[in-house]
C-alpha atoms as a PDB file:
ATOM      1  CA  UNK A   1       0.000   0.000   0.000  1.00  0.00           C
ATOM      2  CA  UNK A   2       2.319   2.296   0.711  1.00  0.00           C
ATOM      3  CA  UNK A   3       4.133   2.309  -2.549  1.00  0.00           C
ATOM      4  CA  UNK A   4       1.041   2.680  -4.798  1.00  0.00           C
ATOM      5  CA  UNK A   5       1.526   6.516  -4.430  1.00  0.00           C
ATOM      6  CA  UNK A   6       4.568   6.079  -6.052  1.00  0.00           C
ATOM      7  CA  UNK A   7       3.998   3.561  -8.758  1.00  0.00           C
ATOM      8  CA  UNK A   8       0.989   5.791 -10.111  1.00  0.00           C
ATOM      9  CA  UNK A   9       3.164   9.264 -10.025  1.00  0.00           C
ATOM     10  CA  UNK A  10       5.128   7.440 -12.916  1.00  0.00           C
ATOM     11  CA  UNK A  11       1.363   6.171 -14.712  1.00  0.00           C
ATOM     12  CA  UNK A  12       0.579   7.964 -17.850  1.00  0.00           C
ATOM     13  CA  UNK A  13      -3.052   9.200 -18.066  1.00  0.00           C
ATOM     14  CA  UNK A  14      -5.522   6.778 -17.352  1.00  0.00           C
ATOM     15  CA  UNK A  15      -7.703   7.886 -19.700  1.00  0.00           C
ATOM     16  CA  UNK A  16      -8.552   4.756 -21.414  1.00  0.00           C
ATOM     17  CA  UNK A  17      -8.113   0.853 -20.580  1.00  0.00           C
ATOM     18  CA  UNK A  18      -5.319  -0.175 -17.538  1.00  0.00           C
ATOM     19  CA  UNK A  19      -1.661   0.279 -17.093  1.00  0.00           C
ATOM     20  CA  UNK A  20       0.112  -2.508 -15.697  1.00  0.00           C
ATOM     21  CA  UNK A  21       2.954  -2.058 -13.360  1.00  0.00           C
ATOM     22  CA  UNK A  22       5.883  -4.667 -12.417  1.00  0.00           C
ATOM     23  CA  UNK A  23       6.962  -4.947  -9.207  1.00  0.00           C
ATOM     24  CA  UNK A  24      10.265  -6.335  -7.490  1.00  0.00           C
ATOM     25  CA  UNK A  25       9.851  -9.060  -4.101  1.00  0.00           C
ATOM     26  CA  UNK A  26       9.491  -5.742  -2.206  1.00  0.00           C
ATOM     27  CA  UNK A  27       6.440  -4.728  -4.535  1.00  0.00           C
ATOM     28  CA  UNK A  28       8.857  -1.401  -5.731  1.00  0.00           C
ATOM     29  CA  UNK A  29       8.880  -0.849  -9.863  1.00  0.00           C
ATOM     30  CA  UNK A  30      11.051  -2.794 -11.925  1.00  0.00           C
ATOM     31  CA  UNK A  31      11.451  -4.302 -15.104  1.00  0.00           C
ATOM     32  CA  UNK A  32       9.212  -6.985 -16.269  1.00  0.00           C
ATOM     33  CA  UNK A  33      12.097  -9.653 -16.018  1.00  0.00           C
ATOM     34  CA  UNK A  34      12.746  -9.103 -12.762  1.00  0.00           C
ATOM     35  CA  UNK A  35       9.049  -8.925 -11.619  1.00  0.00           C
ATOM     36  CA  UNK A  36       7.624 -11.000  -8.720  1.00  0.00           C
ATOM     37  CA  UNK A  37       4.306  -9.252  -9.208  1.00  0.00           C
ATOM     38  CA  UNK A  38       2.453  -7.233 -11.432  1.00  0.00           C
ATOM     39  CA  UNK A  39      -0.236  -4.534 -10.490  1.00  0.00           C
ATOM     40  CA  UNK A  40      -2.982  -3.513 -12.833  1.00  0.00           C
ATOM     41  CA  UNK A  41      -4.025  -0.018 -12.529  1.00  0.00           C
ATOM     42  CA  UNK A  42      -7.655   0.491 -14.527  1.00  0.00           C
ATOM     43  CA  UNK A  43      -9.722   3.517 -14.634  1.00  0.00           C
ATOM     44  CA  UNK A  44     -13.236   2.910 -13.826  1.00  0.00           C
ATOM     45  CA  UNK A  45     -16.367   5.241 -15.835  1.00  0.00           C
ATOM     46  CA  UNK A  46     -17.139   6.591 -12.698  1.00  0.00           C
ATOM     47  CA  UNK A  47     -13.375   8.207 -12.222  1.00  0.00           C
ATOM     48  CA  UNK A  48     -12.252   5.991  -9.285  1.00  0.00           C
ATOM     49  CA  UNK A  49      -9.606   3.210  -9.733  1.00  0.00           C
ATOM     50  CA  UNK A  50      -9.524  -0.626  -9.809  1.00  0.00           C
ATOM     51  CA  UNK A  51      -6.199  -1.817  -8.450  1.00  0.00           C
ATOM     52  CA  UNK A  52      -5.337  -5.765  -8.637  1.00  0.00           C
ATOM     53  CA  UNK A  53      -2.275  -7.147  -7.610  1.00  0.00           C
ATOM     54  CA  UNK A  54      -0.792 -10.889  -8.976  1.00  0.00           C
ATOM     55  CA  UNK A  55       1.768 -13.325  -8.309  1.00  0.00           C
ATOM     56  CA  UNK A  56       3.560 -13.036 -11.704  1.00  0.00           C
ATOM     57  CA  UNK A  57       4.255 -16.796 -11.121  1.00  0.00           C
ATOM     58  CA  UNK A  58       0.460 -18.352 -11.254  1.00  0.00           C
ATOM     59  CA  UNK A  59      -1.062 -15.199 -11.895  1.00  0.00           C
ATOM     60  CA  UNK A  60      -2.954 -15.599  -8.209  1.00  0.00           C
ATOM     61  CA  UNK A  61      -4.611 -12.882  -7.330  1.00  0.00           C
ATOM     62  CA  UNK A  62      -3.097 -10.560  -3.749  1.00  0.00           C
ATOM     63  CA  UNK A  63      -5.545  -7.876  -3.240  1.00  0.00           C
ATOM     64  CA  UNK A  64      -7.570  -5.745  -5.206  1.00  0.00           C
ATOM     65  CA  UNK A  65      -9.345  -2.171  -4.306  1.00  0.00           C
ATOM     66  CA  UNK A  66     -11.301   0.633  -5.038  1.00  0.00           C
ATOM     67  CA  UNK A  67      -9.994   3.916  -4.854  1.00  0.00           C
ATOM     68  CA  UNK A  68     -11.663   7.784  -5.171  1.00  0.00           C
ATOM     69  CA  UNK A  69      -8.086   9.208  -5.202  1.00  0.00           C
ATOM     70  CA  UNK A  70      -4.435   8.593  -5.275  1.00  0.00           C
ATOM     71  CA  UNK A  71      -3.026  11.541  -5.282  1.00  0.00           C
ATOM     72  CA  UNK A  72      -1.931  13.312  -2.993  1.00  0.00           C
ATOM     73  CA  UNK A  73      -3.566  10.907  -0.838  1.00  0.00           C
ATOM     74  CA  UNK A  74      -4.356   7.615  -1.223  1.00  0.00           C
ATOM     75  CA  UNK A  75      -8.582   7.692  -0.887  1.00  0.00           C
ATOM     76  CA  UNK A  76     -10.015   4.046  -0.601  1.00  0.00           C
ATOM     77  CA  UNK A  77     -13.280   2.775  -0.890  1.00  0.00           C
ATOM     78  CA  UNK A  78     -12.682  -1.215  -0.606  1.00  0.00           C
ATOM     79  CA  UNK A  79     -10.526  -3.024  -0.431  1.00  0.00           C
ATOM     80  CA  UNK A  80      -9.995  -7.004  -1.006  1.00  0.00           C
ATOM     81  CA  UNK A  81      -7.137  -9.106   0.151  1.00  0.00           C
ATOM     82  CA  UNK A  82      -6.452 -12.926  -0.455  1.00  0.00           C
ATOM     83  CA  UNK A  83      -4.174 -15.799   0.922  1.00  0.00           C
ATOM     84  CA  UNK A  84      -1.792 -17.351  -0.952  1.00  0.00           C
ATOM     85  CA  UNK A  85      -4.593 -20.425  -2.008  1.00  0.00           C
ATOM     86  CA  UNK A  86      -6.852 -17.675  -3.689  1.00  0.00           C
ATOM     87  CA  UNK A  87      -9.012 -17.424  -0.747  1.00  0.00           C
ATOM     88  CA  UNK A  88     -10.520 -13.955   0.145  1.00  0.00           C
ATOM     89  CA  UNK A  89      -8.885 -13.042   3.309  1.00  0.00           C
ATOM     90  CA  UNK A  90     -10.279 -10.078   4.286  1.00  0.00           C
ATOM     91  CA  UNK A  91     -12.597  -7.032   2.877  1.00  0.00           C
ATOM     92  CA  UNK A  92     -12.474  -3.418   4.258  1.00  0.00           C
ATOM     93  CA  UNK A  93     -14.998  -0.795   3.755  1.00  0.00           C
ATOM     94  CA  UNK A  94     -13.487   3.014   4.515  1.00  0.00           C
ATOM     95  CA  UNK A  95     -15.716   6.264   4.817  1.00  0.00           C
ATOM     96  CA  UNK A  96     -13.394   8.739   3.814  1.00  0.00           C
ATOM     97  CA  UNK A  97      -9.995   9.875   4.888  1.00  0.00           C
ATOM     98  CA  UNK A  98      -8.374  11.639   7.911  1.00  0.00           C
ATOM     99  CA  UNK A  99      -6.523  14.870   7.039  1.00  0.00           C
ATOM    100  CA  UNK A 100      -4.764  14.951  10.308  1.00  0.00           C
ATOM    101  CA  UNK A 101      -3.398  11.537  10.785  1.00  0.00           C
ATOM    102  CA  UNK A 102      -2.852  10.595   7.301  1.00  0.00           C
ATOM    103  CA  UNK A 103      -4.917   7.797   6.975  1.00  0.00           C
ATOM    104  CA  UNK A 104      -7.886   6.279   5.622  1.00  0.00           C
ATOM    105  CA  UNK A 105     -11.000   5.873   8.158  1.00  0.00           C
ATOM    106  CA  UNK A 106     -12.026   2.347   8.276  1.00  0.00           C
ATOM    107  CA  UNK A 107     -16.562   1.474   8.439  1.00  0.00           C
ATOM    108  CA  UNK A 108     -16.133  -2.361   8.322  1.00  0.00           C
ATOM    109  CA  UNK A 109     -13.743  -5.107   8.373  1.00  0.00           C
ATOM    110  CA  UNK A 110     -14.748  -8.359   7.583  1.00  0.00           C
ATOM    111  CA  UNK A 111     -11.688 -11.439   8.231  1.00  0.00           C
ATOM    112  CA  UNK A 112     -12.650 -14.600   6.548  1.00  0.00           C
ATOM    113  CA  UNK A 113     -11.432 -18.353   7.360  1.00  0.00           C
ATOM    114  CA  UNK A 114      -9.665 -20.275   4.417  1.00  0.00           C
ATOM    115  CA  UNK A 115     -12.465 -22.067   2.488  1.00  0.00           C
ATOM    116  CA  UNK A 116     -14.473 -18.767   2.352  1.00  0.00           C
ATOM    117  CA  UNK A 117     -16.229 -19.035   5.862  1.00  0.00           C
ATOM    118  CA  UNK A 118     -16.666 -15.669   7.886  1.00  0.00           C
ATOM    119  CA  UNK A 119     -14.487 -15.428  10.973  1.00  0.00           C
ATOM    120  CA  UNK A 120     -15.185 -11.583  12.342  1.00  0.00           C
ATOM    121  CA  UNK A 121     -16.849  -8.610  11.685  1.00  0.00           C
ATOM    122  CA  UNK A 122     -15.662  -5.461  12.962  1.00  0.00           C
ATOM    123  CA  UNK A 123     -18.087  -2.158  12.677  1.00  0.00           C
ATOM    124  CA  UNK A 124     -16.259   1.064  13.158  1.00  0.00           C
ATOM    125  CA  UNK A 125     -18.100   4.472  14.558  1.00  0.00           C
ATOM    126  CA  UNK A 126     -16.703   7.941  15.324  1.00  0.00           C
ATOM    127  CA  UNK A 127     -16.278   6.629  19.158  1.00  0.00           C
ATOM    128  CA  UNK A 128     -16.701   2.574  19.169  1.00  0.00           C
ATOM    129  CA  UNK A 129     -16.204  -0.377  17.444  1.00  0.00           C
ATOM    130  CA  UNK A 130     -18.323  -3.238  17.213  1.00  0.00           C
ATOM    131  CA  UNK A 131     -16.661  -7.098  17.362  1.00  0.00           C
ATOM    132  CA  UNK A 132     -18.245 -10.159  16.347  1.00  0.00           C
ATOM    133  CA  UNK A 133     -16.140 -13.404  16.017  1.00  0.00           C
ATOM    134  CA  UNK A 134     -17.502 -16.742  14.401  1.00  0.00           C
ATOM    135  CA  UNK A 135     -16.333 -20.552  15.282  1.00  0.00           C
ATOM    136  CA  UNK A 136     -14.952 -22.332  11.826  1.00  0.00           C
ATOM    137  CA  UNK A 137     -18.435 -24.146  11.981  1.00  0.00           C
ATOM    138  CA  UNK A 138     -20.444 -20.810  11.831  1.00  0.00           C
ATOM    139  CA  UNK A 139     -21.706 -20.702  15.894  1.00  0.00           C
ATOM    140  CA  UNK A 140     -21.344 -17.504  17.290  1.00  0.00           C
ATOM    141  CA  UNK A 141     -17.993 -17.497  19.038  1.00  0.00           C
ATOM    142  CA  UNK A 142     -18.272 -14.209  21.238  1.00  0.00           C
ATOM    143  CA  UNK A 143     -19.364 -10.275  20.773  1.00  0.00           C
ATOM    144  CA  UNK A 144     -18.590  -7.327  22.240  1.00  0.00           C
ATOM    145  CA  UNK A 145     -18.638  -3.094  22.156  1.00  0.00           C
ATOM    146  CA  UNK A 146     -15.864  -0.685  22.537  1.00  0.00           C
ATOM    147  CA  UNK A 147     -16.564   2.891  23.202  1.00  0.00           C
ATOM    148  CA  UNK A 148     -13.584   5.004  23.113  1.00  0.00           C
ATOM    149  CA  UNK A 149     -11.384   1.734  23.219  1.00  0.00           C
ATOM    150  CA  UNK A 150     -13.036   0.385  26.515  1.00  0.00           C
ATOM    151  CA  UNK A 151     -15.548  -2.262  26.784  1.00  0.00           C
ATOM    152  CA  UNK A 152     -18.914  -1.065  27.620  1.00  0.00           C
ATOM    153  CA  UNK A 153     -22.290  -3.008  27.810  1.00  0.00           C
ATOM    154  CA  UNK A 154     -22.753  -6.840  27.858  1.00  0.00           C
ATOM    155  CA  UNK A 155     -19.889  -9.316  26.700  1.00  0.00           C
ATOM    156  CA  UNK A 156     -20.925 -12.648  26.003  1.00  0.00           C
ATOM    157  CA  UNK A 157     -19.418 -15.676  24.140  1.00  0.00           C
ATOM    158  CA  UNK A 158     -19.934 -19.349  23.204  1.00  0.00           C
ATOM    159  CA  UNK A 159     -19.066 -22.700  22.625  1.00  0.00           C
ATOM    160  CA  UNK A 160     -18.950 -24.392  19.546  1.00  0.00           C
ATOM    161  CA  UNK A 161     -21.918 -25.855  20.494  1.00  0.00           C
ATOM    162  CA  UNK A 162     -23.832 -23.235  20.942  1.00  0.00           C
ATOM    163  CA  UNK A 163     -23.785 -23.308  24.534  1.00  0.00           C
ATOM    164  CA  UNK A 164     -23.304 -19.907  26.905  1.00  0.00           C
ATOM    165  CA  UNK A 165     -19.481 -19.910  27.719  1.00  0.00           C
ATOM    166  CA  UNK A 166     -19.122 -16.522  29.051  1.00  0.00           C
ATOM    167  CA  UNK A 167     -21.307 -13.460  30.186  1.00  0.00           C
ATOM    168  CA  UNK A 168     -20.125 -10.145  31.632  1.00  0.00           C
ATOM    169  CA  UNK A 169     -21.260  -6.417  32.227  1.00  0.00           C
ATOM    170  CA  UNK A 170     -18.845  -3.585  31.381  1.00  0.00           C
ATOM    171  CA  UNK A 171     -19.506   0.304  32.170  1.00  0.00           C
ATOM    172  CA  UNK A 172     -16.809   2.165  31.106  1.00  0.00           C
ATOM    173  CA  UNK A 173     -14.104  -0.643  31.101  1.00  0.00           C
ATOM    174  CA  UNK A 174     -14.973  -1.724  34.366  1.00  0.00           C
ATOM    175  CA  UNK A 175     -17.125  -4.868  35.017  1.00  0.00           C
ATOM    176  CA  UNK A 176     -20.424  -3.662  36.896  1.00  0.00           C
ATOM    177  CA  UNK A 177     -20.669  -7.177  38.649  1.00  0.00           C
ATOM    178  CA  UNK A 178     -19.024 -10.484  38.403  1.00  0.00           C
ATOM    179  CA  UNK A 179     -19.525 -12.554  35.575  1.00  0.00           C
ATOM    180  CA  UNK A 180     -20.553 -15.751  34.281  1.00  0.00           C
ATOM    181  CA  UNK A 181     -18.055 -18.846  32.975  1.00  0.00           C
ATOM    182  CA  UNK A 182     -19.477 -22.036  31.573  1.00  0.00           C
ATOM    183  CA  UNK A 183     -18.148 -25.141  30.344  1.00  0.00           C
ATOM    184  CA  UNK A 184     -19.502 -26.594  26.963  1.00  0.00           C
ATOM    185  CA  UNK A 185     -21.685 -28.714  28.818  1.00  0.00           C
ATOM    186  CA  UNK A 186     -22.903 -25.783  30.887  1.00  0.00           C
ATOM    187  CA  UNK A 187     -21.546 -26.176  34.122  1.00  0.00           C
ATOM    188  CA  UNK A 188     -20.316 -23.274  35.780  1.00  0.00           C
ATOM    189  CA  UNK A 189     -16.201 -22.703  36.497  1.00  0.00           C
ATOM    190  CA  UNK A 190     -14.252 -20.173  37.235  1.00  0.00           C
ATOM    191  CA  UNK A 191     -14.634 -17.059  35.683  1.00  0.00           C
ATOM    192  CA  UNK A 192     -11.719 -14.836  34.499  1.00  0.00           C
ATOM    193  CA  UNK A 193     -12.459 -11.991  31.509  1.00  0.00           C
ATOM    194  CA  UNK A 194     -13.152 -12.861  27.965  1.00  0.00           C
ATOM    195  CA  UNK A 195     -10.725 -10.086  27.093  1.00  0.00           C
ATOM    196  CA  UNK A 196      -7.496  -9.057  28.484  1.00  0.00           C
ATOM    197  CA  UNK A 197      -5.721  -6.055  27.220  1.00  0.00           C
ATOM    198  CA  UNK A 198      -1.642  -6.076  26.432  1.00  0.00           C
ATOM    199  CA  UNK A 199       0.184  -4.876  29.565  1.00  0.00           C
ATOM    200  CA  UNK A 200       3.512  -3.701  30.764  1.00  0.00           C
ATOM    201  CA  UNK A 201       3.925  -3.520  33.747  1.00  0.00           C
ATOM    202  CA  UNK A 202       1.697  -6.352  34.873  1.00  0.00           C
ATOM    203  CA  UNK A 203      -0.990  -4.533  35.823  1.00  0.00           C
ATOM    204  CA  UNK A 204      -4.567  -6.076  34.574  1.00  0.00           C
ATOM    205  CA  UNK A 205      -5.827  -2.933  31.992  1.00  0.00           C
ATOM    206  CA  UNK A 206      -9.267  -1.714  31.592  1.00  0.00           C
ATOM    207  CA  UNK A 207      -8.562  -0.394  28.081  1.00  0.00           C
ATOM    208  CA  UNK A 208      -6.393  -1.387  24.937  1.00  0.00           C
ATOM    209  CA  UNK A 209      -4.413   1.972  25.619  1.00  0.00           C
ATOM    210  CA  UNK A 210      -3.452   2.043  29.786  1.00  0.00           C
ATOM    211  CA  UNK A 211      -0.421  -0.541  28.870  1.00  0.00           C
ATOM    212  CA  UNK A 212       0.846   2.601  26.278  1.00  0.00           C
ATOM    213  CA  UNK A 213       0.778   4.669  28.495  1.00  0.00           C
ATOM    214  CA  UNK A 214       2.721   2.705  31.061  1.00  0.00           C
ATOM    215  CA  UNK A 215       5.666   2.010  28.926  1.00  0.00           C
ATOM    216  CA  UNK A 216       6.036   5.703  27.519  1.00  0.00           C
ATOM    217  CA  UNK A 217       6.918   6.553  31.059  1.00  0.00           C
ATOM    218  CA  UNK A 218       9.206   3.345  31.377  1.00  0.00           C
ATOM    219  CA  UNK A 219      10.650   4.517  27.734  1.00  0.00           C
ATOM    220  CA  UNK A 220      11.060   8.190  29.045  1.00  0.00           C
ATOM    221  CA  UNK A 221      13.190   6.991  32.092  1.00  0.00           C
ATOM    222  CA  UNK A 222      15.720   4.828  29.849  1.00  0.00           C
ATOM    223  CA  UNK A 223      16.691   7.797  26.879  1.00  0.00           C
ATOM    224  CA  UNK A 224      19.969   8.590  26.952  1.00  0.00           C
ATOM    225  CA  UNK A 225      20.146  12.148  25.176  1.00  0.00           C
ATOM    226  CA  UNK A 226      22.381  11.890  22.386  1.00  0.00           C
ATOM    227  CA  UNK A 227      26.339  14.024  22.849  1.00  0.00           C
ATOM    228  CA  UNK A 228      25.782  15.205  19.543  1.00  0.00           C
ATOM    229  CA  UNK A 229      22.050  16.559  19.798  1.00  0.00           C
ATOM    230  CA  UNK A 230      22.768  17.881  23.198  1.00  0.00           C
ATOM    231  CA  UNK A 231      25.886  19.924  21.997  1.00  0.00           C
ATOM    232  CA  UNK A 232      23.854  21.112  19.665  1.00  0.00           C
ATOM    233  CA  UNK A 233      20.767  21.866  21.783  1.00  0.00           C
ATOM    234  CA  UNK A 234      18.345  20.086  19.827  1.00  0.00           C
ATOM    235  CA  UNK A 235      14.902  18.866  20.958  1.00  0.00           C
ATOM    236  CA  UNK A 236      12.000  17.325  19.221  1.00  0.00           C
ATOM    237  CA  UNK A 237       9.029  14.610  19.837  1.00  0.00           C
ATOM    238  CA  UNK A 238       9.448  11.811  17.672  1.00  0.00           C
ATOM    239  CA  UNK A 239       6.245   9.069  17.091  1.00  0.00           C
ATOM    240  CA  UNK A 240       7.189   5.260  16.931  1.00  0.00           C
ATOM    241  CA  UNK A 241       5.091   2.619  16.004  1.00  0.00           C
ATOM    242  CA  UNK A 242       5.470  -0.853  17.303  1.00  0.00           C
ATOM    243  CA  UNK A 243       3.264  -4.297  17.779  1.00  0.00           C
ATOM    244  CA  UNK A 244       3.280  -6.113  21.134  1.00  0.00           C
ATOM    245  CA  UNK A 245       3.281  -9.543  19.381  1.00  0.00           C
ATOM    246  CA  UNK A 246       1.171 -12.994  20.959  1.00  0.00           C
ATOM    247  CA  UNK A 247       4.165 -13.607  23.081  1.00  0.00           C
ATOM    248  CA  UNK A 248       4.170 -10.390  24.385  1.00  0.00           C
ATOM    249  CA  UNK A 249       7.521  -9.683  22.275  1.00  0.00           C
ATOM    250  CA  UNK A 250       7.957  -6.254  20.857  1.00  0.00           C
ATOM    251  CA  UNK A 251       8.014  -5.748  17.178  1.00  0.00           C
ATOM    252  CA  UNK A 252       8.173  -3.962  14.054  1.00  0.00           C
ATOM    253  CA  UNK A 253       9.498  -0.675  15.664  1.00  0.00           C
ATOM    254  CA  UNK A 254       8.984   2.168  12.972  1.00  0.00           C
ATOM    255  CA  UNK A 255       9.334   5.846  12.990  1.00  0.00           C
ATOM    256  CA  UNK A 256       5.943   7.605  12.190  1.00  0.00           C
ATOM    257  CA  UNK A 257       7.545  11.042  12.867  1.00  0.00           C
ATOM    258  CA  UNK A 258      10.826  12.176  13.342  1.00  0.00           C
ATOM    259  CA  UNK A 259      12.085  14.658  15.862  1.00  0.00           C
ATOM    260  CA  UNK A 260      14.275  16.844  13.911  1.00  0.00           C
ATOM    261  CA  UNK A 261      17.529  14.850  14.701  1.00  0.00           C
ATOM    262  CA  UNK A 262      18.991  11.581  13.352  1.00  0.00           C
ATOM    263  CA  UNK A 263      20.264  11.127  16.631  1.00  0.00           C
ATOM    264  CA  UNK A 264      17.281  11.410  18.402  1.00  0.00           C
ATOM    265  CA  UNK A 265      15.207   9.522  16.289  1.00  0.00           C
ATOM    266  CA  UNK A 266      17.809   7.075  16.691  1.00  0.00           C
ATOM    267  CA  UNK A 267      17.973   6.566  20.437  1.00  0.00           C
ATOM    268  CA  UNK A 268      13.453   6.664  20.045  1.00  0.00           C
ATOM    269  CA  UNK A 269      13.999   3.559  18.114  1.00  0.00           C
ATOM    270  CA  UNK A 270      16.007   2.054  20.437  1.00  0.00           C
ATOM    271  CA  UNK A 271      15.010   2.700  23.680  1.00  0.00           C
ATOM    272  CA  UNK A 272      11.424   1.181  22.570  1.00  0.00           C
ATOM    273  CA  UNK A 273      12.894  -1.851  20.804  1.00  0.00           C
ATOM    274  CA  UNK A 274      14.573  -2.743  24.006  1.00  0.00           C
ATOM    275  CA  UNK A 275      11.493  -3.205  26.224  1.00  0.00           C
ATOM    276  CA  UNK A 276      10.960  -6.075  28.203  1.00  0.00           C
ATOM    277  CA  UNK A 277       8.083  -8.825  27.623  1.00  0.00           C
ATOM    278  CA  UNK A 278       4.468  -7.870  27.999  1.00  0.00           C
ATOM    279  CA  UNK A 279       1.493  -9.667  29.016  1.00  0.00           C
ATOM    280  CA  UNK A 280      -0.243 -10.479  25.428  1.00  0.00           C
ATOM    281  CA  UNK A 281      -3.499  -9.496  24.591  1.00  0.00           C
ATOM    282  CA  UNK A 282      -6.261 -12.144  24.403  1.00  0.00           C
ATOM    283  CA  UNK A 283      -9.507 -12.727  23.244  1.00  0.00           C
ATOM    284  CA  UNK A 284     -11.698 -15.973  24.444  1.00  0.00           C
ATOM    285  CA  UNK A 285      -7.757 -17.171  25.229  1.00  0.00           C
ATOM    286  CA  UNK A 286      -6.451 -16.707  21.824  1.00  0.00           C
ATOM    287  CA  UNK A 287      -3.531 -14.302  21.880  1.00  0.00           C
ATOM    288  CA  UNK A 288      -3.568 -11.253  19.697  1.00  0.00           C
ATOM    289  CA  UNK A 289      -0.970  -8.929  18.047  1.00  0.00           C
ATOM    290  CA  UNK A 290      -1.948  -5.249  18.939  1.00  0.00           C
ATOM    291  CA  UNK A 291      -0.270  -1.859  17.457  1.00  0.00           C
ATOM    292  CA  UNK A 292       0.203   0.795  19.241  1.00  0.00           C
ATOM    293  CA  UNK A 293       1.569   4.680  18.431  1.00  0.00           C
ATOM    294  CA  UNK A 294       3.643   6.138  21.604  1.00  0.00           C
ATOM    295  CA  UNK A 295       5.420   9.567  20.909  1.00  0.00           C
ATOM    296  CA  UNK A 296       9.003   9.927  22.318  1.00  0.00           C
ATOM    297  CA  UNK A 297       9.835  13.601  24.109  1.00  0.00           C
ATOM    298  CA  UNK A 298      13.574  14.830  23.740  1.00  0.00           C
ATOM    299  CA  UNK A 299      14.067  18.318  26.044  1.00  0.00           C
ATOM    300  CA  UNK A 300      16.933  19.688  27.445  1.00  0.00           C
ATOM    301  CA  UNK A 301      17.139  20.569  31.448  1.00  0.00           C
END
């Protein structure tokens, strides 16, 4: 995605038919003998854009989507992604773009099982987001509401076989009462949340973004300001991106935003790259990857 700004500077007018455009392993332009994949890039009579990605070796199909604009921002409507058997993997549905973060606003995500079965459905709203999960067999596997990233309302899930497995009341994150745990054959046992947020420092979270704010205060006491940006008294508030991963590893530290200073951004990097282990999110005791965005404050005393 983030190359196809890129790739269609270089397009020629799309007045008529598609372009195609061949891609290295790291989907950047090439030449068509060194292509891993080709994109096709077609003008649709409305004015939007139909972009389709392939495996130039079996011509399988990545992802495909639907965009109102691509420059200078990329504007999607849909867009389609599949696994590597041809199965649709996912679908998203945006409603328009964010100016001030950069990035497209996401309506609906739907993540599919391989074989074409539906495996969650997440709803997006200006202040809450909407989660409905599936068992491979089609039961309802659990559902719940986020408002402002907390839960809020009733949580419930199931078993496979339809039976109640869990039932809770959230207000604001916190659970209004204890709740309910069930085996599949509906005895009661001992009840412990369907959901349990990422955490640093150990503490059990009531929202996806309390462990964040835990470790920017852990990252702020471990920077070392840089000789060189300190001689020559510069300061700056860098944004890093990184995923707490299902073994509560962190990973894929990028920087969103620099600070001004190579060095600077440089010691933001590292100083969140060398956290120690979190608790993992999970979900009905699957663990989940989550991503967070943490900025990193560099002032002189």
């Amino acid at each position: 995605m983030k190359h196809l700004l890129l790739l269609l500077i270089c397009l020629p007018c799309l007045t008529f038919g598609s372009t195609r455009i061949y891609l290295n392993k790291n989907k950047k332009p090439c030449k068509e003998r060194r292509a891993h994949f080709y994109r096709d890039v077609e003008k649709l009579p409305n004015g939007k854009l139909r972009v389709t990605t392939y495996k130039v070796d079996s011509s399988l199909k990545i992802s495909a989507g639907v965009y109102t604009a691509i420059e200078p921002h990329e504007i999607i409507d849909t867009l389609w992604e599949y696994d590597e058997e041809g199965w649709l993997k996912s679908k998203e549905i945006y409603k328009g773009y964010d100016y001030k973060n950069s990035r497209n606003k996401r309506s609906e995500v739907e993540l599919y099982y391989p074989g074409g079965q539906v495996k969650s459905l997440l709803k997006h709203g200006e202040r809450s987001t909407q989660t409905t999960r599936w068992h491979p067999n089609g039961a309802l596997r659990y559902k719940h509401l986020q408002v402002e990233r907390s839960l809020e309302g009733e949580v419930v899930s199931y078993h496979p076989n339809g039976q109640l497995k869990s039932k809770e009341i959230y207000v604001r994150g916190r659970l209004a009462e204890k709740g309910e745990r069930y085996d599949s054959l509906g005895n009661a046992v001992e009840f412990y949340p369907l959901v349990q947020y990422a955490c640093f420092d150990g503490v059990s979270c009531k929202n996806i973004d309390e462990g964040a704010n835990s470790f920017r205060y852990y990252v702020a006491s471990r920077l070392h300001y840089p000789k060189d940006a300190a001689k020559e008294k510069a300061e700056g508030r860098a944004i890093v991106q990184f995923s707490v991963g299902e073994e509560g590893k962190v990973e894929n530290v990028k920087l969103l935003r620099s600070a001004g200073h190579p060095s600077l951004d440089y010691e933001a990097i590292a100083a969140v790259g060398l956290s120690p282990t979190w608790r993992p999110m999970s979900v009905d005791d699957e663990a989940l990857q989550v991503l967070y965005t943490i900025p990193v404050i560099f002032k002189l005393r």
